[in-house]
Each structure stands twice: as structure tokens, then as C-alpha cells.
PDB file of N, CA and C in Angstrom:
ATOM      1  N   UNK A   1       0.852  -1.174   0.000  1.00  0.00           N
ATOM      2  CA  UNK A   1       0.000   0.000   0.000  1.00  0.00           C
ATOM      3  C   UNK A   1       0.895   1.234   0.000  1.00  0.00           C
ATOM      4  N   UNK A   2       0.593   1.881  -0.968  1.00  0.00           N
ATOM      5  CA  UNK A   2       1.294   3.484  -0.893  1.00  0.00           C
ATOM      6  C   UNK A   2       0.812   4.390  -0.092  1.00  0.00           C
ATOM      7  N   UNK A   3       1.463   5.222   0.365  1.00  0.00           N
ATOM      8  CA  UNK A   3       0.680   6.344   1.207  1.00  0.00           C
ATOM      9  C   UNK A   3       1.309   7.223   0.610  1.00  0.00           C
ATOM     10  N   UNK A   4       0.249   8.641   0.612  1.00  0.00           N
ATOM     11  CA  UNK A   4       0.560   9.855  -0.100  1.00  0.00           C
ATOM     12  C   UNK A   4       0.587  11.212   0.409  1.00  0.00           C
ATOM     13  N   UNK A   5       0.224  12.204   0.204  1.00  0.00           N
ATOM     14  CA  UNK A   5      -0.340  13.321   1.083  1.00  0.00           C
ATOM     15  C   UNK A   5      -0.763  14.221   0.175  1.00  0.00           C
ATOM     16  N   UNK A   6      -2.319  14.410   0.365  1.00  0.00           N
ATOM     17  CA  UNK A   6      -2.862  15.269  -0.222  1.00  0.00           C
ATOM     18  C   UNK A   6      -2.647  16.785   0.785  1.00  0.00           C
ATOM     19  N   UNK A   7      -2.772  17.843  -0.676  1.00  0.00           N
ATOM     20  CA  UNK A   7      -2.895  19.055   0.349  1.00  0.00           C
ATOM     21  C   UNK A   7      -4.013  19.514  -0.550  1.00  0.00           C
ATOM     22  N   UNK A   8      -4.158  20.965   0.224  1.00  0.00           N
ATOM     23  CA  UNK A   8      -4.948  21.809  -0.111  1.00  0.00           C
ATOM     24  C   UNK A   8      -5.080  22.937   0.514  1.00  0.00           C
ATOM     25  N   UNK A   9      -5.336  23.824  -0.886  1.00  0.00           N
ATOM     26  CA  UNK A   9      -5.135  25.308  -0.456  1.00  0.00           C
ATOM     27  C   UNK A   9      -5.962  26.216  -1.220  1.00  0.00           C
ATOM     28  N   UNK A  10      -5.628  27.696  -0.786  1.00  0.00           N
ATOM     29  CA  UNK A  10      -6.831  28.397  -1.755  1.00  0.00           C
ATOM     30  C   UNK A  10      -5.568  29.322  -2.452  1.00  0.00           C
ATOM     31  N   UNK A  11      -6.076  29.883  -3.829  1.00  0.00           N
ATOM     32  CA  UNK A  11      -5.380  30.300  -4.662  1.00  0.00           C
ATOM     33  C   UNK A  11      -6.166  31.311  -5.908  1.00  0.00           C
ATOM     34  N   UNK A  12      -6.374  32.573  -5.668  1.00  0.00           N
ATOM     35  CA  UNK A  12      -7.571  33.553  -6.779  1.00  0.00           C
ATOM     36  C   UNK A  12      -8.821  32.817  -6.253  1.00  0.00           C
ATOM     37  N   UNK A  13      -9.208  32.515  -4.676  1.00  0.00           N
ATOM     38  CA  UNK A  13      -9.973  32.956  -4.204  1.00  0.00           C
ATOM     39  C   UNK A  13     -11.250  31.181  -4.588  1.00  0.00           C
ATOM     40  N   UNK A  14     -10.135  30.223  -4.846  1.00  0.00           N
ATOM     41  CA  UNK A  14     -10.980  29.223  -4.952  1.00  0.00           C
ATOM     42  C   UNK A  14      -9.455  27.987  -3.816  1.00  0.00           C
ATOM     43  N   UNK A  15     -10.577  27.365  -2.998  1.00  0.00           N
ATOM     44  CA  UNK A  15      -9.691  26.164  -2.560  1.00  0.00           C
ATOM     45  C   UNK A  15      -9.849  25.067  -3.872  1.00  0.00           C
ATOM     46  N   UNK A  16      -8.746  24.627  -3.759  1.00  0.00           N
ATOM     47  CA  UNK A  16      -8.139  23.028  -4.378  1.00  0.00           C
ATOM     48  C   UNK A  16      -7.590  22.124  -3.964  1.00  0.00           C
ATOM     49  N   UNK A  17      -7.664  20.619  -3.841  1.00  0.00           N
ATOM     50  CA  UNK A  17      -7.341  20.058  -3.178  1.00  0.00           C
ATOM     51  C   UNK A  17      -6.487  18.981  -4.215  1.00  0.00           C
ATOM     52  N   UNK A  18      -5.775  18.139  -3.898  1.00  0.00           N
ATOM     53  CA  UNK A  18      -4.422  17.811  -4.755  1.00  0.00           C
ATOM     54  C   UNK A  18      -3.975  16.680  -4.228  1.00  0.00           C
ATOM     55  N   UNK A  19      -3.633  15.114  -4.576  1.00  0.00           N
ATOM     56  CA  UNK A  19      -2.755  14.584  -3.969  1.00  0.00           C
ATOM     57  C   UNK A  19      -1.268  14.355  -4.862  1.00  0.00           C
ATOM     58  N   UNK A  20      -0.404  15.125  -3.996  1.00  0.00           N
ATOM     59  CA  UNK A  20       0.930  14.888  -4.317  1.00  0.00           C
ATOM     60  C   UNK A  20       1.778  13.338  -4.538  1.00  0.00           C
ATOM     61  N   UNK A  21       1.715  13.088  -5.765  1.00  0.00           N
ATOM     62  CA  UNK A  21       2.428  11.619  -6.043  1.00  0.00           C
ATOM     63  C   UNK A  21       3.758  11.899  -6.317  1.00  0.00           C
ATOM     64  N   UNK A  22       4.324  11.961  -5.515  1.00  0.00           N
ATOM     65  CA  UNK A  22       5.674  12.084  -5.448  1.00  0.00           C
ATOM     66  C   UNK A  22       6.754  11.076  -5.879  1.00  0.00           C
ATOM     67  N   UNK A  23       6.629   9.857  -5.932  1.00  0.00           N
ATOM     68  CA  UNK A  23       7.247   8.673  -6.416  1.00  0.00           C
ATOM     69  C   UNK A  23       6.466   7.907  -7.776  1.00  0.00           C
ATOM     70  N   UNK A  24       5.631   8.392  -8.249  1.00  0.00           N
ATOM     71  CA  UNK A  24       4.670   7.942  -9.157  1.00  0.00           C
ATOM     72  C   UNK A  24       5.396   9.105 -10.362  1.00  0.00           C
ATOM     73  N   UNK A  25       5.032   8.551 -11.852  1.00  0.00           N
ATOM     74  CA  UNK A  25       5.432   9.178 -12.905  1.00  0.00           C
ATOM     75  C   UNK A  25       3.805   9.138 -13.170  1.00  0.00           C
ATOM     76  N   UNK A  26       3.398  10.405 -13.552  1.00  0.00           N
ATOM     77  CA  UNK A  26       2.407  11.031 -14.033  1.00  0.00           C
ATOM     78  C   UNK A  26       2.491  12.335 -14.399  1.00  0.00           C
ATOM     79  N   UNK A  27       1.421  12.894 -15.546  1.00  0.00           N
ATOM     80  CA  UNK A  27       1.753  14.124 -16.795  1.00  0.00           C
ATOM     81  C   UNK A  27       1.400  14.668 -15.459  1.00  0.00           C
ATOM     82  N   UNK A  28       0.571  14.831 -14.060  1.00  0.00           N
ATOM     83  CA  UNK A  28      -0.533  16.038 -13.551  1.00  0.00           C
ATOM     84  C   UNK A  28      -1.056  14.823 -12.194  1.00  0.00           C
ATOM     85  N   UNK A  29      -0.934  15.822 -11.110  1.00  0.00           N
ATOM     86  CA  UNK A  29      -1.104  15.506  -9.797  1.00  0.00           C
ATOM     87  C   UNK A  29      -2.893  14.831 -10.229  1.00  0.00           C
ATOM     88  N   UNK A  30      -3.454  14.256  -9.228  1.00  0.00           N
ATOM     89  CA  UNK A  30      -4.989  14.222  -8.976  1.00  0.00           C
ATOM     90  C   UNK A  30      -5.171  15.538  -8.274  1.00  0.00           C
ATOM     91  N   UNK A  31      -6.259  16.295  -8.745  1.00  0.00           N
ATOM     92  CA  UNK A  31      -6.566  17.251  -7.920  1.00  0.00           C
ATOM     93  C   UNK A  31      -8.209  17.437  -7.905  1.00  0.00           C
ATOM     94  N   UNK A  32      -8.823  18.369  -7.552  1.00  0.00           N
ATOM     95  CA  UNK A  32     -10.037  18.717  -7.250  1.00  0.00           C
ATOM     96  C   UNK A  32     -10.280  20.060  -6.708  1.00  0.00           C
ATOM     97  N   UNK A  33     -11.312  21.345  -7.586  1.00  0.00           N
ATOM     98  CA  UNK A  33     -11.067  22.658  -7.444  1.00  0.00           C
ATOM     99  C   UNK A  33     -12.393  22.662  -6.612  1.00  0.00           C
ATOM    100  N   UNK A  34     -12.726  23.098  -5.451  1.00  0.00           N
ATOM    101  CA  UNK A  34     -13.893  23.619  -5.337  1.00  0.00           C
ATOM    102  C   UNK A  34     -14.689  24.669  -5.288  1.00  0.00           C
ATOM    103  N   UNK A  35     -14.557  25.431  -6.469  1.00  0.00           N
ATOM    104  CA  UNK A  35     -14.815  26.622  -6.934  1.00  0.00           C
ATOM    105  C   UNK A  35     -14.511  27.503  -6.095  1.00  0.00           C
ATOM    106  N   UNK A  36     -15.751  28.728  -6.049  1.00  0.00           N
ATOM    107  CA  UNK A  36     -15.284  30.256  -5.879  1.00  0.00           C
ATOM    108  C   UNK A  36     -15.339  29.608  -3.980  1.00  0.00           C
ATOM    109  N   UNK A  37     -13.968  30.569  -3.405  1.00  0.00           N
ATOM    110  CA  UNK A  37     -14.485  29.967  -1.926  1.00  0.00           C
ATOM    111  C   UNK A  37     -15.392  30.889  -1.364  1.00  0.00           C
ATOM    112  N   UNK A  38     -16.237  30.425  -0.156  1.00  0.00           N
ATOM    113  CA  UNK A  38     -16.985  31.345   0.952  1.00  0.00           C
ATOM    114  C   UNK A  38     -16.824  31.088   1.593  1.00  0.00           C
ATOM    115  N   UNK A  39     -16.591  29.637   1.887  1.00  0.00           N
ATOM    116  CA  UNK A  39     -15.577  29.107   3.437  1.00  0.00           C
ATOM    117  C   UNK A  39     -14.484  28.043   2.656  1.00  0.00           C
ATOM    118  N   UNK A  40     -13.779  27.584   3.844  1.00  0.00           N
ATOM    119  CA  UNK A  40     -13.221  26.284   3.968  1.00  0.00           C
ATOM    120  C   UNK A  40     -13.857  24.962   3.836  1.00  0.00           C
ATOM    121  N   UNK A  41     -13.824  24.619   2.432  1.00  0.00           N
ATOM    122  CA  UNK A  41     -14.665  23.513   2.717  1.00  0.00           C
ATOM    123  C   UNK A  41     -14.539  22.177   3.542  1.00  0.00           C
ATOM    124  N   UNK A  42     -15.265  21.642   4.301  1.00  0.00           N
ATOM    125  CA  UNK A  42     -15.573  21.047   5.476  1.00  0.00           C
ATOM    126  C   UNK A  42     -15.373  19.713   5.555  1.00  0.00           C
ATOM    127  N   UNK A  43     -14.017  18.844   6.384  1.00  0.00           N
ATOM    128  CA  UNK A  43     -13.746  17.483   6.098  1.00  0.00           C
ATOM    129  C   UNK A  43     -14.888  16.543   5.206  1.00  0.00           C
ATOM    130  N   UNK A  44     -15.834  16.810   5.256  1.00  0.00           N
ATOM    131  CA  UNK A  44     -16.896  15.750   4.709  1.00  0.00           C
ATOM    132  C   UNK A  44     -16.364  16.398   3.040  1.00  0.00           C
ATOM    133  N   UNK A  45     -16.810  17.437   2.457  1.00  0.00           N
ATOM    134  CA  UNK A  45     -16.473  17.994   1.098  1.00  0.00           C
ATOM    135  C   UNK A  45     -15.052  17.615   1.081  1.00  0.00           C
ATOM    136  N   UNK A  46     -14.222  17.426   1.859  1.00  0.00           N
ATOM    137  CA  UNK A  46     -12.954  17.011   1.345  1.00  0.00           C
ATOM    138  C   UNK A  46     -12.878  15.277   1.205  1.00  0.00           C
ATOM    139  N   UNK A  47     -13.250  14.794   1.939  1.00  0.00           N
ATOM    140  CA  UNK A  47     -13.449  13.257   2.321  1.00  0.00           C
ATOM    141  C   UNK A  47     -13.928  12.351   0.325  1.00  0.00           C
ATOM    142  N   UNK A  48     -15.241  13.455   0.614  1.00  0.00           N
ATOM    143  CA  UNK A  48     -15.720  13.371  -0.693  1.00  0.00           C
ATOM    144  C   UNK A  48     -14.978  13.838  -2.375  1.00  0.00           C
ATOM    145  N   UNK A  49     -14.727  14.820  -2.251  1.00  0.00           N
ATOM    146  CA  UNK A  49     -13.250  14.661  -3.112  1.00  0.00           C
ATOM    147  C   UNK A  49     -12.219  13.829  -3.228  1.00  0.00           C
ATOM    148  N   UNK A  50     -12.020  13.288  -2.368  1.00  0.00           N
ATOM    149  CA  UNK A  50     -10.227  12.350  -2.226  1.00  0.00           C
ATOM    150  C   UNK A  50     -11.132  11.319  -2.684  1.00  0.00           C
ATOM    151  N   UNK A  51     -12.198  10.720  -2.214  1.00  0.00           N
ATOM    152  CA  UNK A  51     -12.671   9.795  -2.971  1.00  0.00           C
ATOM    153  C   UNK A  51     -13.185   9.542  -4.713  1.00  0.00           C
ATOM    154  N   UNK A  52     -13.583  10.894  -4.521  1.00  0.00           N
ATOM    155  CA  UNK A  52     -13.663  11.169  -6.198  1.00  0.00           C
ATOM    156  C   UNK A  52     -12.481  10.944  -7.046  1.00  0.00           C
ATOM    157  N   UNK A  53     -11.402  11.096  -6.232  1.00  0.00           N
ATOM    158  CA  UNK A  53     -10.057  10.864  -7.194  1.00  0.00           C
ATOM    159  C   UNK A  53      -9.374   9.882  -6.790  1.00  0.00           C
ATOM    160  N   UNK A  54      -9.474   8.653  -6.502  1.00  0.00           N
ATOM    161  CA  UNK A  54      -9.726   7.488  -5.968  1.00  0.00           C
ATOM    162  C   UNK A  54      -8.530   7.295  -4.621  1.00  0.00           C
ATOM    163  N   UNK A  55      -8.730   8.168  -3.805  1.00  0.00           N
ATOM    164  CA  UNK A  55      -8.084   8.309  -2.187  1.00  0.00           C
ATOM    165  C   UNK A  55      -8.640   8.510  -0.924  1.00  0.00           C
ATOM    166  N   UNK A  56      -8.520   7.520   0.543  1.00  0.00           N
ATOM    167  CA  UNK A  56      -8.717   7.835   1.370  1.00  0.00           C
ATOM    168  C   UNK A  56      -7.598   8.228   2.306  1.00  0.00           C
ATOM    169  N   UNK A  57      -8.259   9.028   3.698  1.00  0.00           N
ATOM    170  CA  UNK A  57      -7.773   9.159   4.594  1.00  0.00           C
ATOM    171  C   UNK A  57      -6.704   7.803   5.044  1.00  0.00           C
ATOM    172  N   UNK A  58      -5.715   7.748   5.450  1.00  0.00           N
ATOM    173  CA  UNK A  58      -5.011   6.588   6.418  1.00  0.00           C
ATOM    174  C   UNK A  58      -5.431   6.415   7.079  1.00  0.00           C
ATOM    175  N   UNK A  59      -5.339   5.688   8.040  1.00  0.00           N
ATOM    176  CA  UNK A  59      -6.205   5.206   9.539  1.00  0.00           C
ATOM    177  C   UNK A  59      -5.055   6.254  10.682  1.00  0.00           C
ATOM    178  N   UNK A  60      -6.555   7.276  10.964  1.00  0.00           N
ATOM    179  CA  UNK A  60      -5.961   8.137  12.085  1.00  0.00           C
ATOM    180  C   UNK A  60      -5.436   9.389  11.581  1.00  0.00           C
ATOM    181  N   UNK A  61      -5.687   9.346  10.502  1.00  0.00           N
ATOM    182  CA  UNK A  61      -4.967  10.563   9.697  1.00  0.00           C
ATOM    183  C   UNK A  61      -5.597  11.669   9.892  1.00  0.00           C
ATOM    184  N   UNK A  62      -5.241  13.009  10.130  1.00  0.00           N
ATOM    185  CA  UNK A  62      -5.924  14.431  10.601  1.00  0.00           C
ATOM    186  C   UNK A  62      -5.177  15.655   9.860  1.00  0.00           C
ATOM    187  N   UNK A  63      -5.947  16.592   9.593  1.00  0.00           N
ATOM    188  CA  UNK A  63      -5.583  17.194   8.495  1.00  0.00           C
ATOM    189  C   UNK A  63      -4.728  18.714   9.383  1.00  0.00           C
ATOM    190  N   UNK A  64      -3.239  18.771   8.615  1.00  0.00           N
ATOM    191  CA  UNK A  64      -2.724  19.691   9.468  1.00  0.00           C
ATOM    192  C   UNK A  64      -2.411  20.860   8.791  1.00  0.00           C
ATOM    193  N   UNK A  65      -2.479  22.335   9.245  1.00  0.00           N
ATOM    194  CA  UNK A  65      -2.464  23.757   8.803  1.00  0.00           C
ATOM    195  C   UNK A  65      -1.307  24.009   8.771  1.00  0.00           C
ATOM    196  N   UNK A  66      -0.514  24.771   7.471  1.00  0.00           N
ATOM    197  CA  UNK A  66       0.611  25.253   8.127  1.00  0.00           C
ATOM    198  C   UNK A  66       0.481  26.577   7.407  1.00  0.00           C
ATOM    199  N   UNK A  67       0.932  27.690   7.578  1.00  0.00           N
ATOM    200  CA  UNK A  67       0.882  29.244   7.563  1.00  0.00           C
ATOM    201  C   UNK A  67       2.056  29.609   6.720  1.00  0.00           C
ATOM    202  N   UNK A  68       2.261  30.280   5.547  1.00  0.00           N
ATOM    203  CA  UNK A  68       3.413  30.629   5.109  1.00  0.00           C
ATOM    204  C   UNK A  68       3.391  32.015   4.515  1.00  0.00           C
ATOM    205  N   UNK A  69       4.377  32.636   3.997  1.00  0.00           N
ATOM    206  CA  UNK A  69       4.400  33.593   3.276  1.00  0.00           C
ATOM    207  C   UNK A  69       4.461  33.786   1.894  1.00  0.00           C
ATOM    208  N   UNK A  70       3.668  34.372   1.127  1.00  0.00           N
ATOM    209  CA  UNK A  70       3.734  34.388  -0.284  1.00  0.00           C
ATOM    210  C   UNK A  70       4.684  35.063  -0.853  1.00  0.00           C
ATOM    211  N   UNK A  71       5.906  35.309  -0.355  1.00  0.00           N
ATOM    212  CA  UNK A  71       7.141  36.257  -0.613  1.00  0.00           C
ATOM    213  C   UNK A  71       7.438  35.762   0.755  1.00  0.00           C
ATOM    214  N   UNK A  72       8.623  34.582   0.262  1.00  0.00           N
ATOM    215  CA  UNK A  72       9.480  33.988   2.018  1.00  0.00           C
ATOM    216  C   UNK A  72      10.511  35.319   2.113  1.00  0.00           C
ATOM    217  N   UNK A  73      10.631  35.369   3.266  1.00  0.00           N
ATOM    218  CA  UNK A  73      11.600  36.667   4.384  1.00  0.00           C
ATOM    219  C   UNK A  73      10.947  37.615   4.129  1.00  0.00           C
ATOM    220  N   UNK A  74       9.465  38.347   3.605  1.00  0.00           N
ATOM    221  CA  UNK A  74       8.776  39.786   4.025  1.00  0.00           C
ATOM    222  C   UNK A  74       7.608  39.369   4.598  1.00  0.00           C
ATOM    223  N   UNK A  75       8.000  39.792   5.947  1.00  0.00           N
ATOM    224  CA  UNK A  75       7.029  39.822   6.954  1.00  0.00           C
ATOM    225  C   UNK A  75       5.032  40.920   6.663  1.00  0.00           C
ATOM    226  N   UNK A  76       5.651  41.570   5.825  1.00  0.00           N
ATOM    227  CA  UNK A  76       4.190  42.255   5.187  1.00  0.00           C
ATOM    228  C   UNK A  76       3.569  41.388   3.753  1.00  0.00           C
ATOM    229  N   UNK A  77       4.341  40.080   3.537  1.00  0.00           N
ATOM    230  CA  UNK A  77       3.872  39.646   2.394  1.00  0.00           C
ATOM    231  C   UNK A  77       2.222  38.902   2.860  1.00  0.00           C
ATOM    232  N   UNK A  78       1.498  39.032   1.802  1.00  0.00           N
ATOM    233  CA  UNK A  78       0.113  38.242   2.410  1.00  0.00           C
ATOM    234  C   UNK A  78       0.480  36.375   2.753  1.00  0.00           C
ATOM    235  N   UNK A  79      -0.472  36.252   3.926  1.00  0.00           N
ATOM    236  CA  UNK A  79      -0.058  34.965   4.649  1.00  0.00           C
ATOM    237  C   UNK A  79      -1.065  33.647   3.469  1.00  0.00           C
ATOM    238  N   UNK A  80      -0.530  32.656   3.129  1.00  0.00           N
ATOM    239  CA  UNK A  80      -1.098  31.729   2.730  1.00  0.00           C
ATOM    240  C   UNK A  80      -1.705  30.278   3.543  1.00  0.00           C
ATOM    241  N   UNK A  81      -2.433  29.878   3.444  1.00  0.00           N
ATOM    242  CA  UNK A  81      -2.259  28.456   4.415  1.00  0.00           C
ATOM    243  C   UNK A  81      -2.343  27.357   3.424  1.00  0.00           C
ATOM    244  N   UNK A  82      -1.835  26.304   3.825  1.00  0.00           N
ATOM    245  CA  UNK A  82      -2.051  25.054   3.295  1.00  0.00           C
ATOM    246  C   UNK A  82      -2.505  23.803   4.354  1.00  0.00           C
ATOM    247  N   UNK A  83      -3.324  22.985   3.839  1.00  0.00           N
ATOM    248  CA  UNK A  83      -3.941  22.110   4.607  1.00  0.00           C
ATOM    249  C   UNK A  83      -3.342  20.687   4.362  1.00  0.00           C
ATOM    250  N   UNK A  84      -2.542  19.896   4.763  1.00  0.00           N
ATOM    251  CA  UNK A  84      -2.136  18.504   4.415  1.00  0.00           C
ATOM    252  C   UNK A  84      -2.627  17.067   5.006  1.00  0.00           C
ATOM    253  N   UNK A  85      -3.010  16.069   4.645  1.00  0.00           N
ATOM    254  CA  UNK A  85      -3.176  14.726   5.045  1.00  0.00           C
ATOM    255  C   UNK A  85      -3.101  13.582   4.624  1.00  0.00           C
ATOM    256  N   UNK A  86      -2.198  12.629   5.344  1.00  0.00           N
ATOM    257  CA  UNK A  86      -1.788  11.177   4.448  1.00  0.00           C
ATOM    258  C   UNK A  86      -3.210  10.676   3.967  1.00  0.00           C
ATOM    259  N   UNK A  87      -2.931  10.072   2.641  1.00  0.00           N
ATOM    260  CA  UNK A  87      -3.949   9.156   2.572  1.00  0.00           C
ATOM    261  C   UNK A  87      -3.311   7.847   1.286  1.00  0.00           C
ATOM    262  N   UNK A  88      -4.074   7.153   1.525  1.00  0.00           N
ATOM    263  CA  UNK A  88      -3.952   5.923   0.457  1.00  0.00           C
ATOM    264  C   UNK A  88      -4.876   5.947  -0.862  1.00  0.00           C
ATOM    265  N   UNK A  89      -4.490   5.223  -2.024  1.00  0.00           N
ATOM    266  CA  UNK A  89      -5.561   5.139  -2.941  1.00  0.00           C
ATOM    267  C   UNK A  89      -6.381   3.870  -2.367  1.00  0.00           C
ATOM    268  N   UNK A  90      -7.581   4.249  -2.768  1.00  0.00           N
ATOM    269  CA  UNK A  90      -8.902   3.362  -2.575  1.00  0.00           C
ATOM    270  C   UNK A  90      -8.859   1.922  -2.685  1.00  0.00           C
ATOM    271  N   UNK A  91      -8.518   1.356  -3.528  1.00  0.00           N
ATOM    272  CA  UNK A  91      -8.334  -0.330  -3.380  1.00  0.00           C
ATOM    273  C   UNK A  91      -6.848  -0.114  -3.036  1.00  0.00           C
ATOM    274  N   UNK A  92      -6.106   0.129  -1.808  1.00  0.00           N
ATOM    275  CA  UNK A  92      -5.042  -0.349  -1.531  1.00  0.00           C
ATOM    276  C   UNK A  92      -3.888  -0.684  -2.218  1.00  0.00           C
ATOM    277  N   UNK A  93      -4.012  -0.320  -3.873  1.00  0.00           N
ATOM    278  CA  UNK A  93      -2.812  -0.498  -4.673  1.00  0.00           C
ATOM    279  C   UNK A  93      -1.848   0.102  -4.420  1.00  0.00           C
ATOM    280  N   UNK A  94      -0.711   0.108  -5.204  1.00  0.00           N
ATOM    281  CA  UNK A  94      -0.221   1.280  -5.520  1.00  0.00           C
ATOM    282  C   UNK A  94      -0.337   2.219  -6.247  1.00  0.00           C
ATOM    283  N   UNK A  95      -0.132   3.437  -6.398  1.00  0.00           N
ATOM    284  CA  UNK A  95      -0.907   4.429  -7.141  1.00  0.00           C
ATOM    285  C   UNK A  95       0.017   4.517  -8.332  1.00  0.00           C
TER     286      UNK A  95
END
């Protein structure tokens, strides 16, 4: 079984969510846009995506925030977040 880590972030005001195949040769990540944002969309809308692109959560897996800068070393640059969590593809293959 492979394990992966999807992230997700917002970018011109829409979140997307993405799993990074990092050891896999492919033209284009799996991803999933969920249009214009008004919120954060809500583990279940994400749950439901990763499955749409044939990935679950790992067992125990929790989705973690990290805060960065959109221009690293200026402290006035606007703050970005990104959201990350392991998961596996759906029948347990490898991806």
C-alpha cells in the first residue's frame, strides 16, 4: 500500500485540493477545485473529493495547517495556508 499526502489550499480565491504523487510518474497531480471559496470547505467535502479521485484518509490521519508567506523573508507579504493529510488510494494499490 502506498501512502501519499494530499494538500490543499486556496489560490484567486478558490480552494483546491491535490494529492501529491511524489514517487509515481504522471503528466498532472490528482486534484479537485472547489470553486469560488466562501468558506473552507468542510472534512466531509474534502473526504468526498479524495474519494472522487480514488483516495482515502489513512487510519488516524488528521488534516494539518501550516501558515506561510507568499514572498518567504517579508514579513508584510500576504499569509497563505495550506492544509495537508496522508492518505492511500482506494483499493489499496499502488498508485
Amino acid at each position: 500500500m502506498s501512502k501519499h499526502t494530499a494538500q490543499m489550499s486556496i489560490r484567486d480565491g478558490r480552494w483546491c485540493l491535490y494529492v501529491a504523487l511524489m514517487r509515481v510518474r504522471v503528466s498532472q497531480w490528482p486534484e479537485h477545485d472547489f470553486g469560488p471559496a466562501v468558506q473552507v470547505p468542510t472534512v466531509a467535502e474534502r473526504s468526498r473529493a479524495l474519494i472522487a479521485l480514488g483516495f482515502v484518509f489513512t487510519e488516524g490521519a488528521e488534516w494539518e495547517w501550516t501558515e506561510y508567506s507568499e514572498t518567504p523573508d517579508d514579513d508584510t507579504s500576504p499569509v497563505r495556508l495550506l492544509a495537508s493529510v496522508q492518505v492511500r488510494s482506494l483499493d489499496g494499490a499502488v498508485s
